[in-house]
N, C-alpha and C. Protein backbone atom coordinates (compact mmCIF):
# COMPACT_ATOMS: atom_id res chain seq x y z
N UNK A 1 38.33 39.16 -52.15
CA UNK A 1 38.97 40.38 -52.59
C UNK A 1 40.43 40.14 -52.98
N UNK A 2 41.00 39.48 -52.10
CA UNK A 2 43.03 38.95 -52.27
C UNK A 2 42.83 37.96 -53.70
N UNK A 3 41.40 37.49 -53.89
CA UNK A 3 41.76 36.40 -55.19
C UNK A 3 41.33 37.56 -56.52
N UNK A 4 40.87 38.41 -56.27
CA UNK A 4 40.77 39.36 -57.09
C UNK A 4 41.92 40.15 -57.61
N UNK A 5 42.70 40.65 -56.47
CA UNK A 5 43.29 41.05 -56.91
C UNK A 5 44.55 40.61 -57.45
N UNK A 6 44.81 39.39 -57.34
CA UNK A 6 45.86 38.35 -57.73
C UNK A 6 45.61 37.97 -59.23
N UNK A 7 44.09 37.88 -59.40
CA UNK A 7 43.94 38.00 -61.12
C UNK A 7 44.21 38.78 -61.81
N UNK A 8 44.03 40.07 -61.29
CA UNK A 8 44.16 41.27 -61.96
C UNK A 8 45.96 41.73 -62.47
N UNK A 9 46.70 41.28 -60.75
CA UNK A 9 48.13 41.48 -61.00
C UNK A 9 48.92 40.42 -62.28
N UNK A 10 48.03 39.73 -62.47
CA UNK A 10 48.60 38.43 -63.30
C UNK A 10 48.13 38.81 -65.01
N UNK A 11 46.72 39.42 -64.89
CA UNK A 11 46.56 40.03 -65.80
C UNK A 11 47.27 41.07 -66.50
N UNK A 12 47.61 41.68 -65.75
CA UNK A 12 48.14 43.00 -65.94
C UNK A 12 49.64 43.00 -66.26
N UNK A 13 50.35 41.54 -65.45
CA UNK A 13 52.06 40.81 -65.95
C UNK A 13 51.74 40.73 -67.25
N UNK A 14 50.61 39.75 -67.09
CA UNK A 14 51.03 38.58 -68.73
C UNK A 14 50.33 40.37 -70.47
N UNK A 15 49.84 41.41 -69.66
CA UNK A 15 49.46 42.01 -70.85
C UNK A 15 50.94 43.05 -70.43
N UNK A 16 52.11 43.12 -69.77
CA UNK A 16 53.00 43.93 -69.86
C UNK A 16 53.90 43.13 -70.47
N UNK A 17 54.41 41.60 -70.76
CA UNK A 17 55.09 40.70 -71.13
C UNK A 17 54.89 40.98 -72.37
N UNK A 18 53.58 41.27 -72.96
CA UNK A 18 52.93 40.93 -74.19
C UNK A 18 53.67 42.38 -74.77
N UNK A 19 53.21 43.40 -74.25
CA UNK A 19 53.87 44.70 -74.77
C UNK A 19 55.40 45.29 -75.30
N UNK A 20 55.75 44.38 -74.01
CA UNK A 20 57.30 44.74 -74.26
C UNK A 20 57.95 43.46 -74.86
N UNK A 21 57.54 42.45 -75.05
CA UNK A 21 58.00 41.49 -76.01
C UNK A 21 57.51 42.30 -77.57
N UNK A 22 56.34 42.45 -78.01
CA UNK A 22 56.65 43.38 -79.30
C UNK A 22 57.61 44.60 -79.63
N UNK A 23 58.01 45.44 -78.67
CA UNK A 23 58.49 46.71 -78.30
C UNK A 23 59.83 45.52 -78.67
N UNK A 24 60.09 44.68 -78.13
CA UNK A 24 61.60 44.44 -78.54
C UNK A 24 61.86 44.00 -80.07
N UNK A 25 60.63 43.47 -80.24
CA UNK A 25 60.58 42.87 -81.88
C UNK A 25 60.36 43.62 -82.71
N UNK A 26 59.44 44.81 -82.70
CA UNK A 26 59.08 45.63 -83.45
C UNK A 26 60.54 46.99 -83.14
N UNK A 27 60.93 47.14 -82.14
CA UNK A 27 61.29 48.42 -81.63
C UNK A 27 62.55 48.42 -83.08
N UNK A 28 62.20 49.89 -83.56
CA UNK A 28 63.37 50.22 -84.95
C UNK A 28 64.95 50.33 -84.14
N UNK A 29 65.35 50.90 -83.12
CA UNK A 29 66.03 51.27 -82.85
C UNK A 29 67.12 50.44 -81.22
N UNK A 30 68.00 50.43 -81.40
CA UNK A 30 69.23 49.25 -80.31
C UNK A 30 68.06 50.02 -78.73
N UNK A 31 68.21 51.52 -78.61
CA UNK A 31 67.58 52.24 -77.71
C UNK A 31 66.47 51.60 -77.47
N UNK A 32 65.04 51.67 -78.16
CA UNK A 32 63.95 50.57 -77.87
C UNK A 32 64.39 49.38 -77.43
N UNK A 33 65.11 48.88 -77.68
CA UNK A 33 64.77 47.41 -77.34
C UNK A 33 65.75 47.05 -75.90
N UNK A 34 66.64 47.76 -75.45
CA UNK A 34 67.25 47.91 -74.07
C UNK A 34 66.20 48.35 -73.22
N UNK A 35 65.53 49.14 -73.52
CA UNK A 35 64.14 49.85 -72.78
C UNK A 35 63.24 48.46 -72.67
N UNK A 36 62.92 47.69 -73.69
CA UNK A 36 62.21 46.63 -73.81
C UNK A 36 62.88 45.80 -72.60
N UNK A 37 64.02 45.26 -72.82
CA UNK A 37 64.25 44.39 -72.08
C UNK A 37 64.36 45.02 -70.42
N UNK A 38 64.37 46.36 -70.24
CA UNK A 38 64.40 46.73 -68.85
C UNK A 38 63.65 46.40 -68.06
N UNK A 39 62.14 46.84 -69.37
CA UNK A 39 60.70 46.38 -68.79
C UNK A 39 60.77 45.29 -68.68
N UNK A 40 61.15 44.29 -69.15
CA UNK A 40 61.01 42.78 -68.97
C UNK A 40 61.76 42.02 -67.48
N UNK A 41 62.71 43.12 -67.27
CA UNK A 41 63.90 42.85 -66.24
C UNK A 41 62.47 43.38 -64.83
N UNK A 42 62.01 44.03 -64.94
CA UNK A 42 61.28 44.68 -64.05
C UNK A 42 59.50 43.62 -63.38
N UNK A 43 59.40 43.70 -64.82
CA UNK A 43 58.15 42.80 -64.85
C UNK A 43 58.94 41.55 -64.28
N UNK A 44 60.07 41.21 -64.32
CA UNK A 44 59.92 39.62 -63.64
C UNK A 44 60.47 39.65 -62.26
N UNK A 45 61.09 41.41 -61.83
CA UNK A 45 60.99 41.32 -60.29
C UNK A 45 59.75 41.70 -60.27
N UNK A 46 58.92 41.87 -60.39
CA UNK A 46 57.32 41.91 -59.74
C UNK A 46 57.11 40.56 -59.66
N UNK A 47 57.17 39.79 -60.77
CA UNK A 47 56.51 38.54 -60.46
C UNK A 47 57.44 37.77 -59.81
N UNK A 48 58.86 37.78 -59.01
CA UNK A 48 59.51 37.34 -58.00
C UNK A 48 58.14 38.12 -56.39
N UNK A 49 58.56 39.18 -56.75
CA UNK A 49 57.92 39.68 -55.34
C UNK A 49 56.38 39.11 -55.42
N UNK A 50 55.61 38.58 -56.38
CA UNK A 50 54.07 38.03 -56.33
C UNK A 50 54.48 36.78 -55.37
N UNK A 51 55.51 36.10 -56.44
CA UNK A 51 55.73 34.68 -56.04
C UNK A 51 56.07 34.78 -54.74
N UNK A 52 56.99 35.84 -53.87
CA UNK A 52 57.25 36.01 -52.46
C UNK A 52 55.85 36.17 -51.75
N UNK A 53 55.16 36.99 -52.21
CA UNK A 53 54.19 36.82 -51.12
C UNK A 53 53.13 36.35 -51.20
N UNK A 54 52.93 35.00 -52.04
CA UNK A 54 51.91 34.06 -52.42
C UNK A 54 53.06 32.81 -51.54
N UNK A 55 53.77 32.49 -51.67
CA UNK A 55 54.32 31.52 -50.77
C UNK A 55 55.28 31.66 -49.63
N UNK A 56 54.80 33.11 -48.94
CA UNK A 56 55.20 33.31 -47.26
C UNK A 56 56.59 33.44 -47.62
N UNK A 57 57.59 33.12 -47.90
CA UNK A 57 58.85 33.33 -48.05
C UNK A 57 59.79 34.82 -48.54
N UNK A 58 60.06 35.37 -47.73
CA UNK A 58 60.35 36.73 -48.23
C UNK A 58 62.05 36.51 -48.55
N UNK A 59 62.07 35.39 -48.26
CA UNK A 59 64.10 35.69 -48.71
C UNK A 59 64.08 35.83 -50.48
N UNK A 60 62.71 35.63 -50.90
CA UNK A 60 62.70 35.59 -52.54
C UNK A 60 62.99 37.31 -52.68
N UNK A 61 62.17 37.89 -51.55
CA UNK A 61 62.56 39.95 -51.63
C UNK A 61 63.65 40.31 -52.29
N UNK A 62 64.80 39.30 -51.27
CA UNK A 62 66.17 40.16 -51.22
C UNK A 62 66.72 39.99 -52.96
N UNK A 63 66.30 38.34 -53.34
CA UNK A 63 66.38 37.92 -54.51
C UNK A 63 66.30 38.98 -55.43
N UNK A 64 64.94 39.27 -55.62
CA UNK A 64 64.55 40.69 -56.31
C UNK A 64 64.81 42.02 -56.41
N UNK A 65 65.66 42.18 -55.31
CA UNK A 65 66.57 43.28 -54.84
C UNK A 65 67.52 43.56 -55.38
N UNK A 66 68.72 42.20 -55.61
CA UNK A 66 69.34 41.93 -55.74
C UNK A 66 69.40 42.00 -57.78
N UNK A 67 68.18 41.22 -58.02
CA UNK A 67 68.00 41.42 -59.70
C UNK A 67 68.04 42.71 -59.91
N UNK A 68 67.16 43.48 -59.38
CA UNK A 68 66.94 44.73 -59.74
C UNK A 68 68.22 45.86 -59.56
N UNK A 69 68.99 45.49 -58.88
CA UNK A 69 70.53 46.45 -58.48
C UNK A 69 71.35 45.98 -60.00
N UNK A 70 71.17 44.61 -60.18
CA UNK A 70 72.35 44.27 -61.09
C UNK A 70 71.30 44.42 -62.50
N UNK A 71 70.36 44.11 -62.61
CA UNK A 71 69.93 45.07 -64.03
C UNK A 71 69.83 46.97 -64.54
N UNK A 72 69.66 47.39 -62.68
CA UNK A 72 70.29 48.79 -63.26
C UNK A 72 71.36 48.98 -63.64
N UNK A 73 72.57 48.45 -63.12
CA UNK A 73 74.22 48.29 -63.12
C UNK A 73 74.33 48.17 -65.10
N UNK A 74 73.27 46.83 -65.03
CA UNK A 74 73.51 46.20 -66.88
C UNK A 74 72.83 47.12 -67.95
N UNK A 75 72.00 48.23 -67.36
CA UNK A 75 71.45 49.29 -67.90
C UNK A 75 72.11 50.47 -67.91
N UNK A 76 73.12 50.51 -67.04
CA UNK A 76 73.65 51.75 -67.27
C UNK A 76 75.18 51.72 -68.18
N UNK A 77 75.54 50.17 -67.96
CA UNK A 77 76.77 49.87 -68.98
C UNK A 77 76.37 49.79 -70.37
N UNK A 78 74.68 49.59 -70.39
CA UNK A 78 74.83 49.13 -71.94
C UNK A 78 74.65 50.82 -72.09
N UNK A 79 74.07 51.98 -71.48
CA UNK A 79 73.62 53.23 -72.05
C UNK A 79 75.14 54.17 -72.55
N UNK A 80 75.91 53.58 -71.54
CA UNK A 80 77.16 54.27 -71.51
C UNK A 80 78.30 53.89 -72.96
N UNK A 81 78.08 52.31 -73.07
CA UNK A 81 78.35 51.91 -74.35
C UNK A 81 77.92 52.78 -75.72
N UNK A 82 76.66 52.24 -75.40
CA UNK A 82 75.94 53.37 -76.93
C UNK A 82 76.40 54.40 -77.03
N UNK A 83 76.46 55.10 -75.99
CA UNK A 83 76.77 56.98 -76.08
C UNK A 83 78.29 56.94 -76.59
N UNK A 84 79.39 56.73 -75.92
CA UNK A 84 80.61 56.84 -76.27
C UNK A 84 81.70 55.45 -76.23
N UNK A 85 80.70 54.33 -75.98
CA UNK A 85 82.24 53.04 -75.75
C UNK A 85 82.64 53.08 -74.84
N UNK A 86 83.37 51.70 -74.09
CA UNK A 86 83.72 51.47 -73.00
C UNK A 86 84.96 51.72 -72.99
């Protein structure tokens, strides 16, 4: 059942990688493609937290914690940019 569902989560990375890598290539607009890369920022703390708990080591967590604080931080400077400049 755990090897099942480890295919599925891997499945389900590599077809969200796939999505939002077009979304950045295709996306018409600066807005799409910050969104693109958020998802991408996101999708690779999931696959930090897979990699944490496929090899027992949870200090990779804080790692991912840590990505995820400073890509909201880099998401909200770039939104604030667009709207009015720093």
């Amino acid at each position: 059942m755990a090897d099942t569902l480890l295919i599925m989560s891997v499945v389900l990375i590599f077809f969200g990688i796939l999505f939002s890598m077009a979304r950045l290539v295709i996306g018409r607009t600066v807005v799409d493609r910050v969104v693109a890369i958020d998802i991408l920022t996101v999708i690779t703390i999931s696959i930090i937290g897979l990699y944490a708990h496929l090899s027992g080591r949870f200090i990779y967590v804080d790692v991912a914690l840590v990505y995820g604080v400073l890509s909201f931080l880099a998401v909200l400077a770039i939104a604030r940019y667009l709207e009015r400049g720093l």
